[in-house]
PDB file of N, CA and C in Angstrom:
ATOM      1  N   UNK A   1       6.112  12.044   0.464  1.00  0.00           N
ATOM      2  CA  UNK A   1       5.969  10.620   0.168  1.00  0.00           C
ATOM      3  C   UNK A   1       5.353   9.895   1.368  1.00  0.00           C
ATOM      4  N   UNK A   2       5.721   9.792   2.581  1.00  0.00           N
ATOM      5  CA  UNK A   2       5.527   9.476   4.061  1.00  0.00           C
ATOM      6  C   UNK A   2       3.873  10.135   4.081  1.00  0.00           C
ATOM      7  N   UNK A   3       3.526  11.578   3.629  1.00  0.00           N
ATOM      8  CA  UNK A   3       1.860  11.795   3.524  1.00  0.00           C
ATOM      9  C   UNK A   3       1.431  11.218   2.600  1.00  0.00           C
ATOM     10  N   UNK A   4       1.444  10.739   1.499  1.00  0.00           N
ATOM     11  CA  UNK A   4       0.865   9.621   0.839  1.00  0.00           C
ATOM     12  C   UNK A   4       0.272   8.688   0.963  1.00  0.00           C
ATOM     13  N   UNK A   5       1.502   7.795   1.934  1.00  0.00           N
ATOM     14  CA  UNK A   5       1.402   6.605   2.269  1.00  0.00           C
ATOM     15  C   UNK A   5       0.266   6.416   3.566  1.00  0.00           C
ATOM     16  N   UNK A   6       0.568   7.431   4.452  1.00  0.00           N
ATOM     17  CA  UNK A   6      -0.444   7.463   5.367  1.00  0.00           C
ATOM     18  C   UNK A   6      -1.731   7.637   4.630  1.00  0.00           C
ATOM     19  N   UNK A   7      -2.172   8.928   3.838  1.00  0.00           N
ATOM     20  CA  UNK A   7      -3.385   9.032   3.112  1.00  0.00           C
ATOM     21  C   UNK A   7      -3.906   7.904   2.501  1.00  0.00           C
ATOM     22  N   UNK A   8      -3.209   6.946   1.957  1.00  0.00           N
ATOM     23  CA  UNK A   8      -3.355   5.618   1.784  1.00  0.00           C
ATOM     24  C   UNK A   8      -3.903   4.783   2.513  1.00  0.00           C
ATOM     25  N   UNK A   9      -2.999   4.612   3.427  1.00  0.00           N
ATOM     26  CA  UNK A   9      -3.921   3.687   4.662  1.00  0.00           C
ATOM     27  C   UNK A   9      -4.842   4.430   5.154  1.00  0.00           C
ATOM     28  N   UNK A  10      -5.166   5.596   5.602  1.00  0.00           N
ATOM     29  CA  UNK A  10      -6.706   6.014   5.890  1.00  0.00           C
ATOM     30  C   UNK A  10      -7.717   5.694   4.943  1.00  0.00           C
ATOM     31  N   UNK A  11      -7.076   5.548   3.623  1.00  0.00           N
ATOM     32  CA  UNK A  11      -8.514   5.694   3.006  1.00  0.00           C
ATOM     33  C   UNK A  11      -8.635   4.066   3.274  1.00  0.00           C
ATOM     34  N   UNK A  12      -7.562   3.138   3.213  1.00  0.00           N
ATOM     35  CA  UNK A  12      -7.952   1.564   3.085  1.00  0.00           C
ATOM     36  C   UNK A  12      -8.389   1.400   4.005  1.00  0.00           C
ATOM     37  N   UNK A  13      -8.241   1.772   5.543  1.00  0.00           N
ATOM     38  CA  UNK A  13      -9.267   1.503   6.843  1.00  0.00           C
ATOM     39  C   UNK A  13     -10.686   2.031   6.840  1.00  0.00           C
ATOM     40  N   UNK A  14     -10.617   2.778   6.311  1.00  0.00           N
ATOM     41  CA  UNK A  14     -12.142   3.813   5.610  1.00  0.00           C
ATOM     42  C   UNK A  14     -12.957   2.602   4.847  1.00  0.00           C
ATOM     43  N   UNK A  15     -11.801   2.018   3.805  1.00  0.00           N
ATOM     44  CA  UNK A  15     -12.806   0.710   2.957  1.00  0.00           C
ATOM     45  C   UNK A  15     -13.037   0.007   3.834  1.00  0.00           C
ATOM     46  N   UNK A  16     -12.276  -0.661   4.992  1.00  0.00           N
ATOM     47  CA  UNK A  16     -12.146  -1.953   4.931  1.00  0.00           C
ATOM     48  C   UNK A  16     -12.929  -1.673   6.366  1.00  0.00           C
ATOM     49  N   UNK A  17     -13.617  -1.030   6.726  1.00  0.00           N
ATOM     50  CA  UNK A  17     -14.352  -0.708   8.054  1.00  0.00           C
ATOM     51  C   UNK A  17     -16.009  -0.714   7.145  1.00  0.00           C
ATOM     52  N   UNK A  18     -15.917  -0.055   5.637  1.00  0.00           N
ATOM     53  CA  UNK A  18     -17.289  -0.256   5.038  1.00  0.00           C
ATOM     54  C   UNK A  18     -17.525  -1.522   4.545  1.00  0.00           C
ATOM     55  N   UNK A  19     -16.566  -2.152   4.190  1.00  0.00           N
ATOM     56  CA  UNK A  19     -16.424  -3.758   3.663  1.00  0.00           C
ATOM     57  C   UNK A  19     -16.939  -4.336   5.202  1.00  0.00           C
ATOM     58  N   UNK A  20     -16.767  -4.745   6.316  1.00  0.00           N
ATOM     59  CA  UNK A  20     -17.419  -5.212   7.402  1.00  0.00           C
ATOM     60  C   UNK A  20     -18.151  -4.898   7.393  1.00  0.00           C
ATOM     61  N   UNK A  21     -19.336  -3.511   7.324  1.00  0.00           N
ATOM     62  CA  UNK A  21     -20.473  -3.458   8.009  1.00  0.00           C
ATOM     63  C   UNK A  21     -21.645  -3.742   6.666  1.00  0.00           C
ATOM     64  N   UNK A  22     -20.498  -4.039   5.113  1.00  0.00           N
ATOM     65  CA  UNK A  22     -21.550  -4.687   4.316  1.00  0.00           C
ATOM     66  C   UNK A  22     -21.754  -5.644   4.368  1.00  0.00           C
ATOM     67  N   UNK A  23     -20.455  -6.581   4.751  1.00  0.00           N
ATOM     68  CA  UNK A  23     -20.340  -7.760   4.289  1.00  0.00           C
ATOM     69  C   UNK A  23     -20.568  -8.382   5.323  1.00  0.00           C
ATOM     70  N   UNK A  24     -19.973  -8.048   6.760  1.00  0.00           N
ATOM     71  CA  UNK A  24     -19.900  -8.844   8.020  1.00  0.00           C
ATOM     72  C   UNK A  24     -18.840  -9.802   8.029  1.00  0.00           C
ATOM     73  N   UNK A  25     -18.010  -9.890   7.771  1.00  0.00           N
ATOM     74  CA  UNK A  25     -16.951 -10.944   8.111  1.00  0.00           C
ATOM     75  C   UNK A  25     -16.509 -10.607   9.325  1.00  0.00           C
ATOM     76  N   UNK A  26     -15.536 -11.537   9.531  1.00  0.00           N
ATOM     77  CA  UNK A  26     -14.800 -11.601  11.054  1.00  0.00           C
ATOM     78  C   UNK A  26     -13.623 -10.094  10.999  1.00  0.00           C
ATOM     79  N   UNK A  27     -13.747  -9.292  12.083  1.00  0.00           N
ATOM     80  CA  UNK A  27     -12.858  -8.317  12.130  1.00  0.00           C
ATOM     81  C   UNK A  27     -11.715  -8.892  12.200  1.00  0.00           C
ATOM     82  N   UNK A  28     -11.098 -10.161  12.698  1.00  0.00           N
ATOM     83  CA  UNK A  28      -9.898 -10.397  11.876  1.00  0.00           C
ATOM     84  C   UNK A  28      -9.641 -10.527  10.417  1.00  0.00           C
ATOM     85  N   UNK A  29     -10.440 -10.904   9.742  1.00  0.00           N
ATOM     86  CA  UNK A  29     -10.236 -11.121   8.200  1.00  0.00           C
ATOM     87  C   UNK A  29      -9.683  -9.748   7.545  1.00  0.00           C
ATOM     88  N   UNK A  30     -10.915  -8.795   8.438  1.00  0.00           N
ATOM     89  CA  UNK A  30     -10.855  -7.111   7.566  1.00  0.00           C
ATOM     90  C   UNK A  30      -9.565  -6.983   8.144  1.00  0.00           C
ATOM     91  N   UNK A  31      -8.603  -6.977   9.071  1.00  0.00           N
ATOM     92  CA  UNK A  31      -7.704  -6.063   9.755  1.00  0.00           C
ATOM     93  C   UNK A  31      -6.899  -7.157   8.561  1.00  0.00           C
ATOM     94  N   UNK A  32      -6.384  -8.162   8.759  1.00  0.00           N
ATOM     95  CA  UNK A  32      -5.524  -8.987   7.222  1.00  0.00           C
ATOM     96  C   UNK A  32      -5.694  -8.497   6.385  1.00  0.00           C
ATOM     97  N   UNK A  33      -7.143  -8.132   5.603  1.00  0.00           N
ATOM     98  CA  UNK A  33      -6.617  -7.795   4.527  1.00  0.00           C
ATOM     99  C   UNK A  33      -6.545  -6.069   4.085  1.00  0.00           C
ATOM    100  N   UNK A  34      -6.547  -5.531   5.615  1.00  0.00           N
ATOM    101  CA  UNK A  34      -6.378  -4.203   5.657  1.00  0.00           C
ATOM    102  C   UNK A  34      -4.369  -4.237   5.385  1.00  0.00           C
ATOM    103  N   UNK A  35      -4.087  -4.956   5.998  1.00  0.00           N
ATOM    104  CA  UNK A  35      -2.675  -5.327   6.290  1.00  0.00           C
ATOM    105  C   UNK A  35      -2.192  -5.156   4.715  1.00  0.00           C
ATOM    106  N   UNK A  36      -2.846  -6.363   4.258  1.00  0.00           N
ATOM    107  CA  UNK A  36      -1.882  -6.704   3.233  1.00  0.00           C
ATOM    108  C   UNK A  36      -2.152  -5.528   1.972  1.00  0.00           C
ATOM    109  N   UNK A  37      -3.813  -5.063   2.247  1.00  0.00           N
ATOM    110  CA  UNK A  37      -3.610  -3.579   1.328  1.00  0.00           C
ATOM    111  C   UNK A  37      -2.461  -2.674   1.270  1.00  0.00           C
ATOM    112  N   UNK A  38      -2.531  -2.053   2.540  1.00  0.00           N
ATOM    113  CA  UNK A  38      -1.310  -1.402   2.889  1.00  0.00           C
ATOM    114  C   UNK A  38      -0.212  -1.474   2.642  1.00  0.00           C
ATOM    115  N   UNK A  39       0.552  -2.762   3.019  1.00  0.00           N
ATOM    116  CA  UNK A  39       2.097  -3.400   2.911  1.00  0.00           C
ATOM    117  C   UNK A  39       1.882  -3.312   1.332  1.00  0.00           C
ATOM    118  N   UNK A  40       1.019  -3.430   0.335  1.00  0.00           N
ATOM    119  CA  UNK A  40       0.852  -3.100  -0.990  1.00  0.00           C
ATOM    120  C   UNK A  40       1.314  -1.872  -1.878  1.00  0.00           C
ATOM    121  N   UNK A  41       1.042  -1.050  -0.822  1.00  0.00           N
ATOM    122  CA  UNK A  41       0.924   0.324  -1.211  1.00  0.00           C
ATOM    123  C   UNK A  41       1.970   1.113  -0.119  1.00  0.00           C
ATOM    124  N   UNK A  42       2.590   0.580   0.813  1.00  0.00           N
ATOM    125  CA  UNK A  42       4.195   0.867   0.804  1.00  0.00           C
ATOM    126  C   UNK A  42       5.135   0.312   0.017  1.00  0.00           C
ATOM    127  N   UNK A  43       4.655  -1.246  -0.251  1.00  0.00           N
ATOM    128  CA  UNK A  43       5.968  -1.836  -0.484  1.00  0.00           C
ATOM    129  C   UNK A  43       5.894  -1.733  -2.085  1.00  0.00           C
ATOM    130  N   UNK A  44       5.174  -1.237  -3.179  1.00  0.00           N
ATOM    131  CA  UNK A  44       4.983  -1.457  -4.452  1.00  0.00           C
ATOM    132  C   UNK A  44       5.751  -0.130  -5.151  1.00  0.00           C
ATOM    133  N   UNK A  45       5.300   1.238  -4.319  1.00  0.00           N
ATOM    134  CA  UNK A  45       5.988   2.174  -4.671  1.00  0.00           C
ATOM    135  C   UNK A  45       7.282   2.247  -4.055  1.00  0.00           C
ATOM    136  N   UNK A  46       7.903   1.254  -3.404  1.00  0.00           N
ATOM    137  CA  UNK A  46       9.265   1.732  -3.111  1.00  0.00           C
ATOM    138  C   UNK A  46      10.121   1.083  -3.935  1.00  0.00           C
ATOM    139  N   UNK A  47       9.660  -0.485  -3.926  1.00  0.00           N
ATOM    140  CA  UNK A  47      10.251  -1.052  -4.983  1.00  0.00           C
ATOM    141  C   UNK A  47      10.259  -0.604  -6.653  1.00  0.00           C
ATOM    142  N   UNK A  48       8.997   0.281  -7.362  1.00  0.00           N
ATOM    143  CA  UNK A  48       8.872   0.893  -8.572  1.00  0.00           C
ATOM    144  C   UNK A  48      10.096   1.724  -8.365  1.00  0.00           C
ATOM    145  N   UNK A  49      10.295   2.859  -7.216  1.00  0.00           N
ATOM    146  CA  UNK A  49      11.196   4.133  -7.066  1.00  0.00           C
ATOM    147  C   UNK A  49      12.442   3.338  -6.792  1.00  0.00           C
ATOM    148  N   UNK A  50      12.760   2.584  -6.347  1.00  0.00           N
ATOM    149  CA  UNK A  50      14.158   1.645  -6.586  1.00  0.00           C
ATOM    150  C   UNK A  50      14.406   0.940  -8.045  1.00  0.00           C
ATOM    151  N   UNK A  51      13.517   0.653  -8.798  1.00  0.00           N
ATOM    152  CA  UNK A  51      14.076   0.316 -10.107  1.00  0.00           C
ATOM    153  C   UNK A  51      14.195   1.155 -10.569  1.00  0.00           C
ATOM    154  N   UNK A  52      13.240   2.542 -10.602  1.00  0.00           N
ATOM    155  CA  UNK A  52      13.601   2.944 -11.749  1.00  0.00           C
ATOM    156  C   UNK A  52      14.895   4.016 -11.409  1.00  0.00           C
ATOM    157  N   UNK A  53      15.487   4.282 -10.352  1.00  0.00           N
ATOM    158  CA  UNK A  53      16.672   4.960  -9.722  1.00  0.00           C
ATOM    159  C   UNK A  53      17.753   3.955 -10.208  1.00  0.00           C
ATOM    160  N   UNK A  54      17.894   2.635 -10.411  1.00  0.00           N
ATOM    161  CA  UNK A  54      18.872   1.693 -10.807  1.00  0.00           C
ATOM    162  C   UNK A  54      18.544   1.681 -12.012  1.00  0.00           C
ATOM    163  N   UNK A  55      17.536   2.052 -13.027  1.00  0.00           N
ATOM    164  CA  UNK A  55      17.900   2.348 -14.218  1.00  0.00           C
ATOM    165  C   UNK A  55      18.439   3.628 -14.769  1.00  0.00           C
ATOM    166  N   UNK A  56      18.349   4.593 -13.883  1.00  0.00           N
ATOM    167  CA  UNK A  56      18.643   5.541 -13.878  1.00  0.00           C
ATOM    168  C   UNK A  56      20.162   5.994 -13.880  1.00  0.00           C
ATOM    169  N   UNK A  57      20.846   5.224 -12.832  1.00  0.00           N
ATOM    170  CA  UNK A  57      22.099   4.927 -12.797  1.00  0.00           C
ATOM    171  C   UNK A  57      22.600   4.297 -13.774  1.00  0.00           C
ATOM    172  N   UNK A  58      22.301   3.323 -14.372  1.00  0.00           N
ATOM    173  CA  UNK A  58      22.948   2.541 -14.649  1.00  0.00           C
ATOM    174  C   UNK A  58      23.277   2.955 -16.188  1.00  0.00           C
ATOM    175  N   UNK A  59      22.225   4.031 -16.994  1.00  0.00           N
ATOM    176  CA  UNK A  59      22.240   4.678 -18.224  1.00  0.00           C
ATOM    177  C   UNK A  59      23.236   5.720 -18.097  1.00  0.00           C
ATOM    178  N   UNK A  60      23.455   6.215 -16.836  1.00  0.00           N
ATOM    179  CA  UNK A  60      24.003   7.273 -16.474  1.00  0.00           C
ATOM    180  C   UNK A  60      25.732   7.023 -16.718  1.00  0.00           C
ATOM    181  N   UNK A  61      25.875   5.740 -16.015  1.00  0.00           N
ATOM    182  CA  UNK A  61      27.149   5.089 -16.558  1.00  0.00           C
ATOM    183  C   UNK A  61      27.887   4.833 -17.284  1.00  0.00           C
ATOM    184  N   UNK A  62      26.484   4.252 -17.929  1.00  0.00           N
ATOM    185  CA  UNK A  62      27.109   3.743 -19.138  1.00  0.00           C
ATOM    186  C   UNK A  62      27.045   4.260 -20.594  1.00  0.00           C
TER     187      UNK A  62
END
């Protein structure tokens, strides 16, 4: 899971390094919205794998 997530962010610094040299924006803009790619793609699959483990439980219960 932990190699995923990294493989993830390589490939989004991979985009977001070709997104600057198409587009030219300010290398702060790209590193933000390199950021918020990322925090996307940790924080989306942990929260999916936490619901569906609390639905999991909770059928289990009941």
């Amino acid at each position: 899971m932990k190699f995923l997530g990294l493989l993830s962010l390589l490939i989004i610094l991979i985009c977001s390094i070709a997104f600057v040299s198409i587009s030219e924006i300010s290398e702060l803009t790209t590193v933000l919205i390199g950021l918020v790619l990322a925090g996307c793609c940790y924080v989306l699959p942990f929260f999916l794998a936490l619901s569906i483990y609390s639905k999991k439980r909770d059928t289990e219960y009941n």
